[in-house]
Protein backbone atom coordinates (compact mmCIF):
# COMPACT_ATOMS: atom_id res chain seq x y z
CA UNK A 1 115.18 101.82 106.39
CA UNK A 2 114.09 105.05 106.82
CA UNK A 3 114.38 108.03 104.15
CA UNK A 4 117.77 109.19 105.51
CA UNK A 5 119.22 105.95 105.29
CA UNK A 6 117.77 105.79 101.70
CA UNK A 7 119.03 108.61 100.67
CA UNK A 8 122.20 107.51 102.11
CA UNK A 9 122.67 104.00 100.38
CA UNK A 10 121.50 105.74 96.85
CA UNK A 11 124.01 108.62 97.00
CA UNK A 12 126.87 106.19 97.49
CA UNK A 13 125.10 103.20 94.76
CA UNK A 14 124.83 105.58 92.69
CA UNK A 15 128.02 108.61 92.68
CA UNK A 16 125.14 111.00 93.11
CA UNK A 17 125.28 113.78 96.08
CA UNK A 18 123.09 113.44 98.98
CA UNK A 19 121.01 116.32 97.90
CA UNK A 20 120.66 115.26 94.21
CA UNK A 21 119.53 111.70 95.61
CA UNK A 22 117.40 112.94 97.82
CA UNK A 23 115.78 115.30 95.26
CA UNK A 24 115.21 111.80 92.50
CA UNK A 25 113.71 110.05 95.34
CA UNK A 26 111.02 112.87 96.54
CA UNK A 27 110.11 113.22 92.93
CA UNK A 28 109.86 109.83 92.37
CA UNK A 29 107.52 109.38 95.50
CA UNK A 30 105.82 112.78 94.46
CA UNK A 31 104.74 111.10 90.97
CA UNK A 32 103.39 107.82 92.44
CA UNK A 33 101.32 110.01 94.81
CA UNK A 34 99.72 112.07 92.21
CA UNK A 35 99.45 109.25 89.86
CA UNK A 36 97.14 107.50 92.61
CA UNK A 37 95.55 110.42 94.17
CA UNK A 38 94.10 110.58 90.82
CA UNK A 39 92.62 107.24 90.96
CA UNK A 40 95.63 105.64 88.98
CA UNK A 41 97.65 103.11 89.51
CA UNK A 42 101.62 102.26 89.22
CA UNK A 43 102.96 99.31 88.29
CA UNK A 44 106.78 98.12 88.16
CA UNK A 45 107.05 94.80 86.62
CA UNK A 46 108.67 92.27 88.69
CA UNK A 47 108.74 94.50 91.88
CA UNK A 48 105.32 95.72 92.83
CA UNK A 49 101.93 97.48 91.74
CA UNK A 50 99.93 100.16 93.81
CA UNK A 51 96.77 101.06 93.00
CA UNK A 52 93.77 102.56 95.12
CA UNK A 53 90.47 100.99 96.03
CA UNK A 54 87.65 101.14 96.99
CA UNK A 55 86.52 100.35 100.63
CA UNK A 56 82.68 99.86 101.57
CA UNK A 57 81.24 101.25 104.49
CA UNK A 58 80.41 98.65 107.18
CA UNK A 59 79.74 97.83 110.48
CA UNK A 60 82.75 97.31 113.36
CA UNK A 61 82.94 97.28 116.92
CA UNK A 62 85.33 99.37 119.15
CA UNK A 63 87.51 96.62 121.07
CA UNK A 64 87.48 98.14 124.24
CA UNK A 65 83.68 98.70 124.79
CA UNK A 66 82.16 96.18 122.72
CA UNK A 67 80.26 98.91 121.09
CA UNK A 68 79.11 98.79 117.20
CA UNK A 69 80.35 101.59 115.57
CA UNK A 70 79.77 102.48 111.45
CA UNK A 71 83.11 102.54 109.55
CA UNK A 72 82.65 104.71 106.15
CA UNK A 73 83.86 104.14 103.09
CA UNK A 74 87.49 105.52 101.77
CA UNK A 75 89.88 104.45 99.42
CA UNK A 76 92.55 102.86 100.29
CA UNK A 77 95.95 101.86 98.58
CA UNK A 78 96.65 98.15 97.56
CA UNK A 79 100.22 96.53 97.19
CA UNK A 80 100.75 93.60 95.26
CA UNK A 81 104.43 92.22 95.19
CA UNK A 82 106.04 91.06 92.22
CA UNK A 83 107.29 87.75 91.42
CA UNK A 84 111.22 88.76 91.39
CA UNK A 85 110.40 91.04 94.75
CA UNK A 86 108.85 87.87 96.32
CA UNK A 87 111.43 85.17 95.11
CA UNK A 88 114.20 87.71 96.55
CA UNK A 89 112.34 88.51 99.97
CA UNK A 90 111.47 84.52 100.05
CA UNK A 91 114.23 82.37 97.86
CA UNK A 92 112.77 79.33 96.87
CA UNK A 93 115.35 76.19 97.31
CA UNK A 94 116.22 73.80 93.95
CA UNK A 95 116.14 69.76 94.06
CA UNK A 96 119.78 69.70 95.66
CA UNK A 97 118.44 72.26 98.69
CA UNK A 98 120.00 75.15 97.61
CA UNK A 99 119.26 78.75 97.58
CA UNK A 100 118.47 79.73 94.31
CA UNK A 101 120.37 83.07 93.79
């Protein structure tokens, strides 16, 4: 899904216009950003956590010459899923074989 089609499925979900919609979501995506630009992090129980860390310089090798190269530090942001995202994206099955739902 890309952020048309995002824009598109929350303007009808919701009764909201396309331009209002798009307007929630690039403010929404314009807090996590500064939240974690500023070394925070931003967590939404159930679904998923960001938060930026901290990457050590080391040692790699460009694949197509075999070469060792230095990779330098940077930050870098984490996602950890939540248990409801993860039971969703991967339904676990009860005694009888079922989907849970």
């Amino acid at each position: 899904m890309n952020m048309k089609e995002l824009v598109e499925k929350m303007s009808k979900e919701t009764g909201e216009t396309k331009k209002r919609s798009e307007e929630i979501i690039k403010k929404f995506l314009d807090i996590v950003e500064d939240e974690l630009a500023d070394g925070g992090s931003v967590k939404l129980v159930g679904h998923f956590s960001l938060e930026v860390k901290e990457r050590k310089a080391r040692k790699g090798r460009n694949p197509q010459t075999g070469k060792e190269i230095h990779i330098p530090e940077k930050k870098a942001v984490k996602l950890s899923v939540g248990k409801a995202l993860a039971e969703k994206v991967n339904p676990t099955k009860n005694a009888a074989g079922k989907k849970r739902k």
